[in-house]
PDB file of N, CA and C in Angstrom:
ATOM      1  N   UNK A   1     125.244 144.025 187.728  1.00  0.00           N
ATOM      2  CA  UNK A   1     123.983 144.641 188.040  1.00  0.00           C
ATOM      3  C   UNK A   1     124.194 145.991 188.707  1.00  0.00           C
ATOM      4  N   UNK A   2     124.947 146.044 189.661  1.00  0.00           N
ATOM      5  CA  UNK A   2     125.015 147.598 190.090  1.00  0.00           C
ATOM      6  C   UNK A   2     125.604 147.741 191.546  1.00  0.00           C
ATOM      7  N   UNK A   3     124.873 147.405 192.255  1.00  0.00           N
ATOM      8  CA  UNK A   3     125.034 147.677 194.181  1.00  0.00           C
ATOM      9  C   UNK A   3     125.307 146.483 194.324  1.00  0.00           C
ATOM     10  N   UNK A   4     126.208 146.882 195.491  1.00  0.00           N
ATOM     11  CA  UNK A   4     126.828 145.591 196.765  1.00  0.00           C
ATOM     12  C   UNK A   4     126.011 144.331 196.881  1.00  0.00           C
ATOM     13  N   UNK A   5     124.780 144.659 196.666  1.00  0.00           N
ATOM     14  CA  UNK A   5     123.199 143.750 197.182  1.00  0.00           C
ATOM     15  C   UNK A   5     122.992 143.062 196.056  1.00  0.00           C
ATOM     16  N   UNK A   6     123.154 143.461 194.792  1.00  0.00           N
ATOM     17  CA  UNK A   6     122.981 142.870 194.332  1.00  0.00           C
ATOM     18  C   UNK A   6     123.836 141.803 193.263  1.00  0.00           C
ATOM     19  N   UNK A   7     125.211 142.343 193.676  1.00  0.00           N
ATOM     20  CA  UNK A   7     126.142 142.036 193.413  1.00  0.00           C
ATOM     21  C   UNK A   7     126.025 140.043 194.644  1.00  0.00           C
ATOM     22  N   UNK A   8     125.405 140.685 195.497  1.00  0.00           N
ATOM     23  CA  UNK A   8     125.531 139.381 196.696  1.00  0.00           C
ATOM     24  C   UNK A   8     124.689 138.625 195.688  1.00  0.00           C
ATOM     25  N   UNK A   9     123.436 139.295 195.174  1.00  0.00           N
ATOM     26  CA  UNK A   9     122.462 138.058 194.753  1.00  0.00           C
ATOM     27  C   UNK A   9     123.232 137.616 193.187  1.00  0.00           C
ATOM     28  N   UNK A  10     123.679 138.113 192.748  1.00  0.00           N
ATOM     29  CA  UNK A  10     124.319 137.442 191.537  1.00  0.00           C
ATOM     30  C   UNK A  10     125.559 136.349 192.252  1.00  0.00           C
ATOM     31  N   UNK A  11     125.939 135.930 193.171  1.00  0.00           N
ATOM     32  CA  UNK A  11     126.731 135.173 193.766  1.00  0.00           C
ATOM     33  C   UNK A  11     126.260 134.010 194.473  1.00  0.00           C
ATOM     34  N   UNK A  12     124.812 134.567 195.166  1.00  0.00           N
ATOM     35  CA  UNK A  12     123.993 133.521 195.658  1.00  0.00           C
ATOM     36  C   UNK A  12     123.095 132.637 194.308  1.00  0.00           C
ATOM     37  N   UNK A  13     122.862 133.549 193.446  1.00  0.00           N
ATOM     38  CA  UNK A  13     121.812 133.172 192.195  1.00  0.00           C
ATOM     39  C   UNK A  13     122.608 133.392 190.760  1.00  0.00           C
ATOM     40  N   UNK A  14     123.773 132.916 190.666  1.00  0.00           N
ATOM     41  CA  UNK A  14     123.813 133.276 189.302  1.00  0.00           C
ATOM     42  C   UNK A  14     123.846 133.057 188.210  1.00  0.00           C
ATOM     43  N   UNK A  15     122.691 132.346 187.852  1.00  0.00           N
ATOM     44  CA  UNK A  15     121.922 132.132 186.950  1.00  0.00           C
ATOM     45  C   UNK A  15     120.820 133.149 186.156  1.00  0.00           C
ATOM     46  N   UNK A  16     120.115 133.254 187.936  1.00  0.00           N
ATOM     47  CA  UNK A  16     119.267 134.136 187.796  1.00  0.00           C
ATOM     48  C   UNK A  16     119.401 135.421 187.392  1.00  0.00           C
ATOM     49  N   UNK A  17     120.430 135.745 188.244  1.00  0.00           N
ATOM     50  CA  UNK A  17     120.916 137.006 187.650  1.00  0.00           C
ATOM     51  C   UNK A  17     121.607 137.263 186.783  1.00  0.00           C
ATOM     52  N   UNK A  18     122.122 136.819 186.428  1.00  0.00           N
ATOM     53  CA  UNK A  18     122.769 136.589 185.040  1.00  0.00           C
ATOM     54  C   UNK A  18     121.845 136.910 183.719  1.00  0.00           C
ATOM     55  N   UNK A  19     120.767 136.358 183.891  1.00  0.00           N
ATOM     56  CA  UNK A  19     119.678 136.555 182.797  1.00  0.00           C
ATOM     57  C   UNK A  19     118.895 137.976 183.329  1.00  0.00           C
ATOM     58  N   UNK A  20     118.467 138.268 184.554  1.00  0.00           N
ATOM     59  CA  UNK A  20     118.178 139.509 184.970  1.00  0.00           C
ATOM     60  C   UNK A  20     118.591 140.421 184.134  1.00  0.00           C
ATOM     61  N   UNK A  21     120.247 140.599 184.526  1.00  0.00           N
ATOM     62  CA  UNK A  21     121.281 141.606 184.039  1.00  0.00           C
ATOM     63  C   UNK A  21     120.792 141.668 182.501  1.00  0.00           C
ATOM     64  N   UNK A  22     120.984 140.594 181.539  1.00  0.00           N
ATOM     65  CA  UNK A  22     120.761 140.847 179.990  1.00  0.00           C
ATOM     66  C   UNK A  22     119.351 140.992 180.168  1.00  0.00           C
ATOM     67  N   UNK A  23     118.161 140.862 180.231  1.00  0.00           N
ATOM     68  CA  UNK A  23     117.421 141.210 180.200  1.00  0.00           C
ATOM     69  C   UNK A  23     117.230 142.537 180.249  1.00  0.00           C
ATOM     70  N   UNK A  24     117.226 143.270 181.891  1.00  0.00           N
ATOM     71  CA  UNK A  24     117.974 145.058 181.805  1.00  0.00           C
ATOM     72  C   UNK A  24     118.313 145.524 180.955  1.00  0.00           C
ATOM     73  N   UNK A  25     119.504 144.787 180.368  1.00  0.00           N
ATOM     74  CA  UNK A  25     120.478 145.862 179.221  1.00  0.00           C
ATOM     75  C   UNK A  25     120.092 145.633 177.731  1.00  0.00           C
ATOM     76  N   UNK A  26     119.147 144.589 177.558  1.00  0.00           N
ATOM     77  CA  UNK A  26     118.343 144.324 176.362  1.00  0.00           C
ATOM     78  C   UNK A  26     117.065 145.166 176.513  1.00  0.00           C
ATOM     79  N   UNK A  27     116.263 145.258 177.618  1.00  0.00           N
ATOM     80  CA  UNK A  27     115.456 146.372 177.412  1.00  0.00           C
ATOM     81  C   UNK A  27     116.075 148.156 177.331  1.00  0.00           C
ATOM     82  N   UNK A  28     116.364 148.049 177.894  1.00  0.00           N
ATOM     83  CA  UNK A  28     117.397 149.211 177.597  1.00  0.00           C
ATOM     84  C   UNK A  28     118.253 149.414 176.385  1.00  0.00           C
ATOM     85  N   UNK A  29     118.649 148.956 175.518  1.00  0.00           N
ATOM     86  CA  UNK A  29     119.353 149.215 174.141  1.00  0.00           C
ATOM     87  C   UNK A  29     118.171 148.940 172.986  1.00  0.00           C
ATOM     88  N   UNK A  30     116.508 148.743 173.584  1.00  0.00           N
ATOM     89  CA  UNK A  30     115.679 148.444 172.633  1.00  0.00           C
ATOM     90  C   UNK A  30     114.709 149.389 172.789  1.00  0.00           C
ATOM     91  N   UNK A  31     114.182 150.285 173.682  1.00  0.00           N
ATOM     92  CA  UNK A  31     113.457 151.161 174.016  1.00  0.00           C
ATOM     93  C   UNK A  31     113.746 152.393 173.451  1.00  0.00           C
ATOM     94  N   UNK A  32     113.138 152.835 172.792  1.00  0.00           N
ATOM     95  CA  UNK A  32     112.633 154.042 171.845  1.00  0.00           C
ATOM     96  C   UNK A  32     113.424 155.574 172.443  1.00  0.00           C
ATOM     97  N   UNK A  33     113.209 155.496 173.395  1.00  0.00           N
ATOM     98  CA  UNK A  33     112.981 157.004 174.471  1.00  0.00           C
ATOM     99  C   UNK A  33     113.756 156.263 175.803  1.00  0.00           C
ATOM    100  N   UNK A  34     115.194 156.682 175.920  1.00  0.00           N
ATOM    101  CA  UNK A  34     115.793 156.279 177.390  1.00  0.00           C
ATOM    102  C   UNK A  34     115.655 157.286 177.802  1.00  0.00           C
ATOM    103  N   UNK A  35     115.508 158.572 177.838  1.00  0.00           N
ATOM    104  CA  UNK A  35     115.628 159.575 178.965  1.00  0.00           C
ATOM    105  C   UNK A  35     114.125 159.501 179.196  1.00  0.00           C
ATOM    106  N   UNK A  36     112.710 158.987 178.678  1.00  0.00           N
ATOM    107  CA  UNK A  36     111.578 158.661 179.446  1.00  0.00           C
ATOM    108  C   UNK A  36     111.564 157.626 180.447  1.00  0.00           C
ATOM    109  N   UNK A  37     112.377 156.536 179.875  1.00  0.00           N
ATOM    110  CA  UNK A  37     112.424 155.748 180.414  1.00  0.00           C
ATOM    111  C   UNK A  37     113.276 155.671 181.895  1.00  0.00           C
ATOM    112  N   UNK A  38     114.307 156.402 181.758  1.00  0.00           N
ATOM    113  CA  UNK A  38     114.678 157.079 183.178  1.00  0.00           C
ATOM    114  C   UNK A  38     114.017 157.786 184.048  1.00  0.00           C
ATOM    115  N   UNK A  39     113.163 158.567 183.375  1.00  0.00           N
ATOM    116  CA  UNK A  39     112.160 159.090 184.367  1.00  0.00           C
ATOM    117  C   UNK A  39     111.421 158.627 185.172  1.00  0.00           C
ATOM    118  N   UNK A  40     110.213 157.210 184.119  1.00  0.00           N
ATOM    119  CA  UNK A  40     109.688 156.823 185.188  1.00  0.00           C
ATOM    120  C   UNK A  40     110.391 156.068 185.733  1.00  0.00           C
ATOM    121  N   UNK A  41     111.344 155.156 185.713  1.00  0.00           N
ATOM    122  CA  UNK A  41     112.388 154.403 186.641  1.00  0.00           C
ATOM    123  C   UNK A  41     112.454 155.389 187.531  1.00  0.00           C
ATOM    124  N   UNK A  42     112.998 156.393 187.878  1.00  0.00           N
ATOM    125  CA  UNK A  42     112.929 157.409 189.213  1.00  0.00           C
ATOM    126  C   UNK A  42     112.144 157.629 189.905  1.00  0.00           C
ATOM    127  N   UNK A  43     110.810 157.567 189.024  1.00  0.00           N
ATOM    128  CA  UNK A  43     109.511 157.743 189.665  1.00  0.00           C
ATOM    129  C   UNK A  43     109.338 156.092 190.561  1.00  0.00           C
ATOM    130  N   UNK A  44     109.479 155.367 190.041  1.00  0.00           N
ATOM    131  CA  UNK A  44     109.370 153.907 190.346  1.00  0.00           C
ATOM    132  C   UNK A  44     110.180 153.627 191.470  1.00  0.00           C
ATOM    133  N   UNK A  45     111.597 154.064 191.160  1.00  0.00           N
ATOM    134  CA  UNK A  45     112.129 153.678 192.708  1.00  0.00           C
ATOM    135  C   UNK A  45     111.997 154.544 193.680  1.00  0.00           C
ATOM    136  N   UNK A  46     111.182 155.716 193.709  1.00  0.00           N
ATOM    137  CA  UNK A  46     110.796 156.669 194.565  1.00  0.00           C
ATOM    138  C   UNK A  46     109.530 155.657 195.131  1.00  0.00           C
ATOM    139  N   UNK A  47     108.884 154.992 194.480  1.00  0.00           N
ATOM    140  CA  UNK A  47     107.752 154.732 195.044  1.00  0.00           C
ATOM    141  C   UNK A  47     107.890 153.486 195.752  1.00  0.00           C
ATOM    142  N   UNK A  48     108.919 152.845 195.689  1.00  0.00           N
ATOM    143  CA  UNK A  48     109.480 151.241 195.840  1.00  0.00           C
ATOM    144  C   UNK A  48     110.085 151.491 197.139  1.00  0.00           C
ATOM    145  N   UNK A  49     110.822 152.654 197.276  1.00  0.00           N
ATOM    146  CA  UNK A  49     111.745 152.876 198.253  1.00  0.00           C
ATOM    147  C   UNK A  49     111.174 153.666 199.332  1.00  0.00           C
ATOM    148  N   UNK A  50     109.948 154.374 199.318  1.00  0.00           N
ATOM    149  CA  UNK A  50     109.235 155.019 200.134  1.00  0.00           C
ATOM    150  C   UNK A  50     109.729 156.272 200.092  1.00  0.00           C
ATOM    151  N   UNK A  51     110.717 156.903 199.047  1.00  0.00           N
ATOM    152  CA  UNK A  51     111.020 158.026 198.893  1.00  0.00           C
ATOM    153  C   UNK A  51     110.526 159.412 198.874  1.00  0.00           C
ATOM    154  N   UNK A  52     110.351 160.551 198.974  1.00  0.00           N
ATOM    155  CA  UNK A  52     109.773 161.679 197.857  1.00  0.00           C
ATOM    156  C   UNK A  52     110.562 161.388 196.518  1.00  0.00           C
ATOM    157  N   UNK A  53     109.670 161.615 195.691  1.00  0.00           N
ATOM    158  CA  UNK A  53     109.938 162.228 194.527  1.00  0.00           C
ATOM    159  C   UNK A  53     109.500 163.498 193.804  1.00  0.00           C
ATOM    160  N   UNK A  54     110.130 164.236 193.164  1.00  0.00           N
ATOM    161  CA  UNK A  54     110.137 165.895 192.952  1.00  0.00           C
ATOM    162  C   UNK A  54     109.560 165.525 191.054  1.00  0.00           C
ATOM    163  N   UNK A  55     108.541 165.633 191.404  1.00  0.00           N
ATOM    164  CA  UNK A  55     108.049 165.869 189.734  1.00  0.00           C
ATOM    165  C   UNK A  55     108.891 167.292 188.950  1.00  0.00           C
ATOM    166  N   UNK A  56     109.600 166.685 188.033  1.00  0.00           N
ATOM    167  CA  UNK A  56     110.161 167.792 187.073  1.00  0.00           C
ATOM    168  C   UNK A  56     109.365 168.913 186.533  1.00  0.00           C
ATOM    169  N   UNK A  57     109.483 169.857 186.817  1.00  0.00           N
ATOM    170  CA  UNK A  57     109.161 171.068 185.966  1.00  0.00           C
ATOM    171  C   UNK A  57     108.929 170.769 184.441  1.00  0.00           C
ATOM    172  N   UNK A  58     108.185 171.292 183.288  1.00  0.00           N
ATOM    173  CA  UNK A  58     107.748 171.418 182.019  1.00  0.00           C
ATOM    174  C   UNK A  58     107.789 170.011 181.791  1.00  0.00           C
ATOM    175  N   UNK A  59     107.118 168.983 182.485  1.00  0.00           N
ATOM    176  CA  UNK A  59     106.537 167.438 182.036  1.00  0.00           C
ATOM    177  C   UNK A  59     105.665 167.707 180.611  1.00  0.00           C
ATOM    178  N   UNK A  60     106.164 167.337 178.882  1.00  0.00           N
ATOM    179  CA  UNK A  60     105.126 167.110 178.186  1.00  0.00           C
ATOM    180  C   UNK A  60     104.057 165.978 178.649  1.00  0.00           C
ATOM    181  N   UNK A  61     102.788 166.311 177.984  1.00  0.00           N
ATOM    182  CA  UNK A  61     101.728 165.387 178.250  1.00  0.00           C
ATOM    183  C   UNK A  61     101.829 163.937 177.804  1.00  0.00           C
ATOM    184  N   UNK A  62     102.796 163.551 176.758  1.00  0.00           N
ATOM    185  CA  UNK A  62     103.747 162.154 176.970  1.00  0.00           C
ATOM    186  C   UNK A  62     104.011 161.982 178.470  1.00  0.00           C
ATOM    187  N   UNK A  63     105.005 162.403 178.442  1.00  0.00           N
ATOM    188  CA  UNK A  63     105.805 162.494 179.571  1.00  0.00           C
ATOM    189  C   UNK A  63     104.816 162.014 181.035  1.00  0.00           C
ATOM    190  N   UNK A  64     103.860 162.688 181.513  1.00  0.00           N
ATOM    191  CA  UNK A  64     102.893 162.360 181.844  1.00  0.00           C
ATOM    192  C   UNK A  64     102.479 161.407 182.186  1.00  0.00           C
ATOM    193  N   UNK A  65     101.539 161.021 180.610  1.00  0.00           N
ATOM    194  CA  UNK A  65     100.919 159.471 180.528  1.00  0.00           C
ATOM    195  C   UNK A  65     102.051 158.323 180.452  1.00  0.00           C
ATOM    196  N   UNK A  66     103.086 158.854 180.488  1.00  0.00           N
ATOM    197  CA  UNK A  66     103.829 157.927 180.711  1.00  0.00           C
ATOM    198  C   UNK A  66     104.261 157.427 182.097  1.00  0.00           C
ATOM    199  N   UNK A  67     104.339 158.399 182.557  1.00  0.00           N
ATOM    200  CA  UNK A  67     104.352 158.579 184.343  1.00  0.00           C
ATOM    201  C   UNK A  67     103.764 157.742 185.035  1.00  0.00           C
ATOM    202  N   UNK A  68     102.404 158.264 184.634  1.00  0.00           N
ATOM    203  CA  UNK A  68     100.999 157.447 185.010  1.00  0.00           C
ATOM    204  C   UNK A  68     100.708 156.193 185.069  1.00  0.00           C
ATOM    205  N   UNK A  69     100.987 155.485 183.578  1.00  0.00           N
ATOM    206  CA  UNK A  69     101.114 154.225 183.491  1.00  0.00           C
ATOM    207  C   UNK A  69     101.953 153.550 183.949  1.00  0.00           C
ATOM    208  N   UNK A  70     103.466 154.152 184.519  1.00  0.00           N
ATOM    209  CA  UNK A  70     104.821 153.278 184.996  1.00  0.00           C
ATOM    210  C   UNK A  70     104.379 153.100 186.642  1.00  0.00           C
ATOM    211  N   UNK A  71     103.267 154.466 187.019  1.00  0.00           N
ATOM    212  CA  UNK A  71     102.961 153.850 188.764  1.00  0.00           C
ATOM    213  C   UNK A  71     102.540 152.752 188.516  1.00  0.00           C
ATOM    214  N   UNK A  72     100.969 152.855 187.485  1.00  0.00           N
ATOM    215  CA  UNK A  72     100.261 151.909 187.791  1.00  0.00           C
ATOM    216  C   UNK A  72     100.454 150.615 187.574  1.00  0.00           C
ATOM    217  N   UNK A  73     101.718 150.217 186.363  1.00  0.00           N
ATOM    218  CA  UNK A  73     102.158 149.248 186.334  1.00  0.00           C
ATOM    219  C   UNK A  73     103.353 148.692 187.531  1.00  0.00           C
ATOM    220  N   UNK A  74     104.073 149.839 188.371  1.00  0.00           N
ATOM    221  CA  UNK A  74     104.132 149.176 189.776  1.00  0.00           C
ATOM    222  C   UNK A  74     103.292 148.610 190.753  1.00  0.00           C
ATOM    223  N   UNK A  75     102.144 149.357 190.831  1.00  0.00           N
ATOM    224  CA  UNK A  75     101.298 149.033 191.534  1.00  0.00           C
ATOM    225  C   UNK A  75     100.707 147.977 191.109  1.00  0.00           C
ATOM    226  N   UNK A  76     100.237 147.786 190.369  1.00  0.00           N
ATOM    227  CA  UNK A  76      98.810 146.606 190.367  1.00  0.00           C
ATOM    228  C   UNK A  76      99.229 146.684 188.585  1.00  0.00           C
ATOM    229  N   UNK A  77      99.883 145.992 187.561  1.00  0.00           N
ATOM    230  CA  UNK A  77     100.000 145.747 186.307  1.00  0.00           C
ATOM    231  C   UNK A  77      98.444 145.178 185.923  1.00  0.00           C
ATOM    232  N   UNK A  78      97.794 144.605 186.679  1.00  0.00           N
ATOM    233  CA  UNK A  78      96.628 143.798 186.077  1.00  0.00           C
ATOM    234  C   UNK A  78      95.517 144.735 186.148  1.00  0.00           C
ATOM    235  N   UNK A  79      95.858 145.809 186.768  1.00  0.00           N
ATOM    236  CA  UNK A  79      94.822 146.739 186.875  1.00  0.00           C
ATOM    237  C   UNK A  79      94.526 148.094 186.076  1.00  0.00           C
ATOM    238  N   UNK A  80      95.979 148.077 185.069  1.00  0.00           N
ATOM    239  CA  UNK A  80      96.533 149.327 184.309  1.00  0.00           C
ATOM    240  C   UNK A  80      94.628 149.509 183.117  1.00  0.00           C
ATOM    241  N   UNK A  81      94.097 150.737 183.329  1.00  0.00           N
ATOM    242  CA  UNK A  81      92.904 150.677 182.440  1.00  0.00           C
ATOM    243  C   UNK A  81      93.200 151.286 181.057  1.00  0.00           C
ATOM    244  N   UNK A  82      92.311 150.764 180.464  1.00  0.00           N
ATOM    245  CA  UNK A  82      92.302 150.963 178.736  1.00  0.00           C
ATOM    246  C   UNK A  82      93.118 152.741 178.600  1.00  0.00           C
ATOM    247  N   UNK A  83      92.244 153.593 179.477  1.00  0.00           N
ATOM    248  CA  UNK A  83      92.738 154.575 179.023  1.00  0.00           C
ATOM    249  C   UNK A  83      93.701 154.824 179.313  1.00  0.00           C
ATOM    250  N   UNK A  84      94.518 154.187 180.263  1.00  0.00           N
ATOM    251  CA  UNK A  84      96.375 154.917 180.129  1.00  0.00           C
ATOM    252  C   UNK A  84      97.030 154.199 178.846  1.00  0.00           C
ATOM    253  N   UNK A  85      96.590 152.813 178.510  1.00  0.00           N
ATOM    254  CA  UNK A  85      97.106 152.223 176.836  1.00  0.00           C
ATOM    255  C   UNK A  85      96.895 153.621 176.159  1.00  0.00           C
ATOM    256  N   UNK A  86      95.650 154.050 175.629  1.00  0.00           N
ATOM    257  CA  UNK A  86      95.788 154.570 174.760  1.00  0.00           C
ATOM    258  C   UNK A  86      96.115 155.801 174.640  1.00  0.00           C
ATOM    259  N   UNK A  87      96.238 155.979 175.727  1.00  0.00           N
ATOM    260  CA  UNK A  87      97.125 157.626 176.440  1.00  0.00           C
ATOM    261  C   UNK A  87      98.576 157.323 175.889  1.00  0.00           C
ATOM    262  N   UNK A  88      98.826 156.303 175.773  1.00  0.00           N
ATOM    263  CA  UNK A  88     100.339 156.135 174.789  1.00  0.00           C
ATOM    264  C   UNK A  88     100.223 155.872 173.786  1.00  0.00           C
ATOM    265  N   UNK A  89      99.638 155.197 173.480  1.00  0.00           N
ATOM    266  CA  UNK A  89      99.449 154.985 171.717  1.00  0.00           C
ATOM    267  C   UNK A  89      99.217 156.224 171.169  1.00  0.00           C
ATOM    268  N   UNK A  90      98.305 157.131 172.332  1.00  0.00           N
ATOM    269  CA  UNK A  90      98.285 158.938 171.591  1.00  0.00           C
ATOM    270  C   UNK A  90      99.496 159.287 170.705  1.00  0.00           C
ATOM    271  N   UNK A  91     100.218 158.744 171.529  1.00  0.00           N
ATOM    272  CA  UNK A  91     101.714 159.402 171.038  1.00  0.00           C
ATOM    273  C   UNK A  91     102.758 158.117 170.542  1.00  0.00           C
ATOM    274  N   UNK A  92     102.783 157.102 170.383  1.00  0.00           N
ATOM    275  CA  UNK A  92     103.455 156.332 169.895  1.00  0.00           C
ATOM    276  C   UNK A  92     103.019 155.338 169.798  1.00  0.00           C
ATOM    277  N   UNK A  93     103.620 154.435 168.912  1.00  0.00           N
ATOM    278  CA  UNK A  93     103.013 153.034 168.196  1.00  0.00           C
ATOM    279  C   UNK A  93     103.578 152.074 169.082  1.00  0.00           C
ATOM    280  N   UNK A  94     102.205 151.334 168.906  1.00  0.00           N
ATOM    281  CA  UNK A  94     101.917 149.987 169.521  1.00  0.00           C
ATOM    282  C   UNK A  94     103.458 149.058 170.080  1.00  0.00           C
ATOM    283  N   UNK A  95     104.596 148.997 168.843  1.00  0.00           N
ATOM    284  CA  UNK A  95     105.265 148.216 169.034  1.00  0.00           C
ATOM    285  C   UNK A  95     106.523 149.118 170.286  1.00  0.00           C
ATOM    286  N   UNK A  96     106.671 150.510 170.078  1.00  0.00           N
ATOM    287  CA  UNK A  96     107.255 151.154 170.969  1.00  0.00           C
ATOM    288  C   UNK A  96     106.579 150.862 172.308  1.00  0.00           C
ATOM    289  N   UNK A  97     105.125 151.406 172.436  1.00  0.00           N
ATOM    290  CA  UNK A  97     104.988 151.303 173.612  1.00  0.00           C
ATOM    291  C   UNK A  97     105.174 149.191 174.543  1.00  0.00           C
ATOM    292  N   UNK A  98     105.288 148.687 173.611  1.00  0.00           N
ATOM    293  CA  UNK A  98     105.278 147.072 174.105  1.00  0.00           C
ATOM    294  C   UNK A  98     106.748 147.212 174.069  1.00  0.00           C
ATOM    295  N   UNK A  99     108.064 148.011 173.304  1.00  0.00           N
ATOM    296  CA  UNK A  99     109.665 147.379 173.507  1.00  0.00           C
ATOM    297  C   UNK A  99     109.789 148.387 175.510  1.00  0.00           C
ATOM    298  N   UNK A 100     108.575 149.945 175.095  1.00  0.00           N
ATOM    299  CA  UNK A 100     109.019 150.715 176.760  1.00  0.00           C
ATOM    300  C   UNK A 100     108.375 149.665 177.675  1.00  0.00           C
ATOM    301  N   UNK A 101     107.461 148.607 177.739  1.00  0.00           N
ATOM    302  CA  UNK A 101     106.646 147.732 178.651  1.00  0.00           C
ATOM    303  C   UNK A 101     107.926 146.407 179.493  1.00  0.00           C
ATOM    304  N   UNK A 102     108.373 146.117 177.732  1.00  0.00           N
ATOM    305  CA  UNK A 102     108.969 145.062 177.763  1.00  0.00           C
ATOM    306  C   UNK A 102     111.081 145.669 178.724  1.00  0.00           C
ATOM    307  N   UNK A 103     111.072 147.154 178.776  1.00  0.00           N
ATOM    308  CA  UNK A 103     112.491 147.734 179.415  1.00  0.00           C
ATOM    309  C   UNK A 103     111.857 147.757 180.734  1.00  0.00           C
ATOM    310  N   UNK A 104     111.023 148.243 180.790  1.00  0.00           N
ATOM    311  CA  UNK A 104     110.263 148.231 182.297  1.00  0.00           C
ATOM    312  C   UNK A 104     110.271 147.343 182.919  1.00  0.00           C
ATOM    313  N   UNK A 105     109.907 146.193 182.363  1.00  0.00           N
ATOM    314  CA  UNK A 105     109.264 144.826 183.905  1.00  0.00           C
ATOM    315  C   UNK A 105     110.703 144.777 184.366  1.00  0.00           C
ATOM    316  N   UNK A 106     111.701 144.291 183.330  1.00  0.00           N
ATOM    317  CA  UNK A 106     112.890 143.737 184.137  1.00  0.00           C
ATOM    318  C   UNK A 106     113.521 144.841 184.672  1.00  0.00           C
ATOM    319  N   UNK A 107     113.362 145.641 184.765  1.00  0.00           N
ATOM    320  CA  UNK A 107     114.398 147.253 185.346  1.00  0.00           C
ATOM    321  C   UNK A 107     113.713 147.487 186.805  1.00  0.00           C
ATOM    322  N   UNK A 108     112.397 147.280 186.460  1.00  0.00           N
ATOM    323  CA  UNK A 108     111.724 147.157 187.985  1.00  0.00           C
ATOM    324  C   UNK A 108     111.697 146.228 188.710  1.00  0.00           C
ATOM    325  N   UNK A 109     111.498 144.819 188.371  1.00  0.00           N
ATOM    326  CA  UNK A 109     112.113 144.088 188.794  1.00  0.00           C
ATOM    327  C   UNK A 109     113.349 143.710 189.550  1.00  0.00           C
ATOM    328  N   UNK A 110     114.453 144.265 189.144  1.00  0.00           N
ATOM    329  CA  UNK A 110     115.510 144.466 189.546  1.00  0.00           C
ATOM    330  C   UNK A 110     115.735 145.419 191.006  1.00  0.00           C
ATOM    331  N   UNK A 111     115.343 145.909 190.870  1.00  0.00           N
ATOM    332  CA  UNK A 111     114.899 147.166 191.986  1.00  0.00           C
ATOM    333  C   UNK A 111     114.114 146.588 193.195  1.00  0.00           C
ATOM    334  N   UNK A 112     113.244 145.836 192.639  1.00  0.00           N
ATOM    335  CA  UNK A 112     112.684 145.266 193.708  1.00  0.00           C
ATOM    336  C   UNK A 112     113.644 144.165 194.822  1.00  0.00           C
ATOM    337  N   UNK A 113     113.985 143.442 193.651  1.00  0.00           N
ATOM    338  CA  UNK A 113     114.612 142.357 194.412  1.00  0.00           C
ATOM    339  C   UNK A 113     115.914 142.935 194.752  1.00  0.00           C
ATOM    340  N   UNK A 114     116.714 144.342 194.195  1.00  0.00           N
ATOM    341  CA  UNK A 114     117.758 144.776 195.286  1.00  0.00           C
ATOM    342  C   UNK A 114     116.754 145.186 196.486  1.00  0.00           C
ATOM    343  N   UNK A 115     115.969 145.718 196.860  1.00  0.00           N
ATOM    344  CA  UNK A 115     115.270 146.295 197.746  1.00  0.00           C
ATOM    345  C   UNK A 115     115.251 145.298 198.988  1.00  0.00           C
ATOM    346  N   UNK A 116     114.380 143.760 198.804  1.00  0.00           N
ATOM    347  CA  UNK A 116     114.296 142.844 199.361  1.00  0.00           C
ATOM    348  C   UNK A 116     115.409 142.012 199.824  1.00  0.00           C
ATOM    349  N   UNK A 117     116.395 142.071 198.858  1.00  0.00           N
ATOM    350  CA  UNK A 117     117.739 141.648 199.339  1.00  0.00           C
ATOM    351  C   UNK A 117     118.364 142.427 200.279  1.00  0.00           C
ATOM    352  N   UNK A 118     118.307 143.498 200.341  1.00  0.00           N
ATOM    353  CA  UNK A 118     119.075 144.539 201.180  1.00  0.00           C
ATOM    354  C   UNK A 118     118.453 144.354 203.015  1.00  0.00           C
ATOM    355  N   UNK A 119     117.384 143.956 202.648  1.00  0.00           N
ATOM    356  CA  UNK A 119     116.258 143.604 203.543  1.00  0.00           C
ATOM    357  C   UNK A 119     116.736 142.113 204.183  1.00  0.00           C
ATOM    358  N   UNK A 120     116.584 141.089 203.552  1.00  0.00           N
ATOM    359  CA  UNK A 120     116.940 139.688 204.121  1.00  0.00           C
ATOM    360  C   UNK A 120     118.740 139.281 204.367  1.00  0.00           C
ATOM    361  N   UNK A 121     119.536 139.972 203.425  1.00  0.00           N
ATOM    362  CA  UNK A 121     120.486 139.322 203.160  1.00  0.00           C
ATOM    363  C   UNK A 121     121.526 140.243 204.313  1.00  0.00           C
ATOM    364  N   UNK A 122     121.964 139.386 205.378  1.00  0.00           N
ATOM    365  CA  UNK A 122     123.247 140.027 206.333  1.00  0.00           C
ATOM    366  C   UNK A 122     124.572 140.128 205.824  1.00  0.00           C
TER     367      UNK A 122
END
């Protein structure tokens, strides 16, 4: 998985993490666009971590609505509204934007629970 932390939770859990990890690297070798997908991951752990984050210079309007939708699916997923869907579908098909949905949960996921681990685990 990556860091010390989470290296602990694959030792305490590894099961769990174990499937975590392929999950990650299966959304990731299936997603359309990895350098979007890095983006909002940056944006995401900026927002996870209480960071700044420095919005890039010449963002296309993809780029953007893509942005947009990766907060709001940190924030509140049940709350993401019709119009950021189709603010992606603007620009790409249905099944892309569900393989970038489907690289997302577990990548953020991951992040989280290093976050919380780093937090509980001495």
């Amino acid at each position: 998985m990556g860091s010390a932390t989470l290296e602990r939770v694959e030792e305490l859990q590894p099961d769990s993490a174990a499937q975590l990890r392929r999950a990650c690297a299966a959304g990731r070798a299936e997603v359309a666009d990895a350098e979007l997908l890095e983006l909002c991951l940056g944006r995401i752990d900026a927002m996870l971590s209480g960071t700044a984050w420095s919005e890039p210079e010449g963002l296309t309007e993809r780029q953007r609505a893509y942005l947009d939708f990766a907060e709001q699916f940190s924030l509140s997923v049940g709350d993401i509204p019709e119009s950021q869907v189709e603010a992606l579908l603007a620009y790409d098909s249905d099944e892309d934007v569900c393989r970038f949905v489907g690289a997302l949960y577990p990548l953020e996921m991951s992040r989280r629970v290093e976050l919380v681990a780093g937090k509980v685990l001495r």
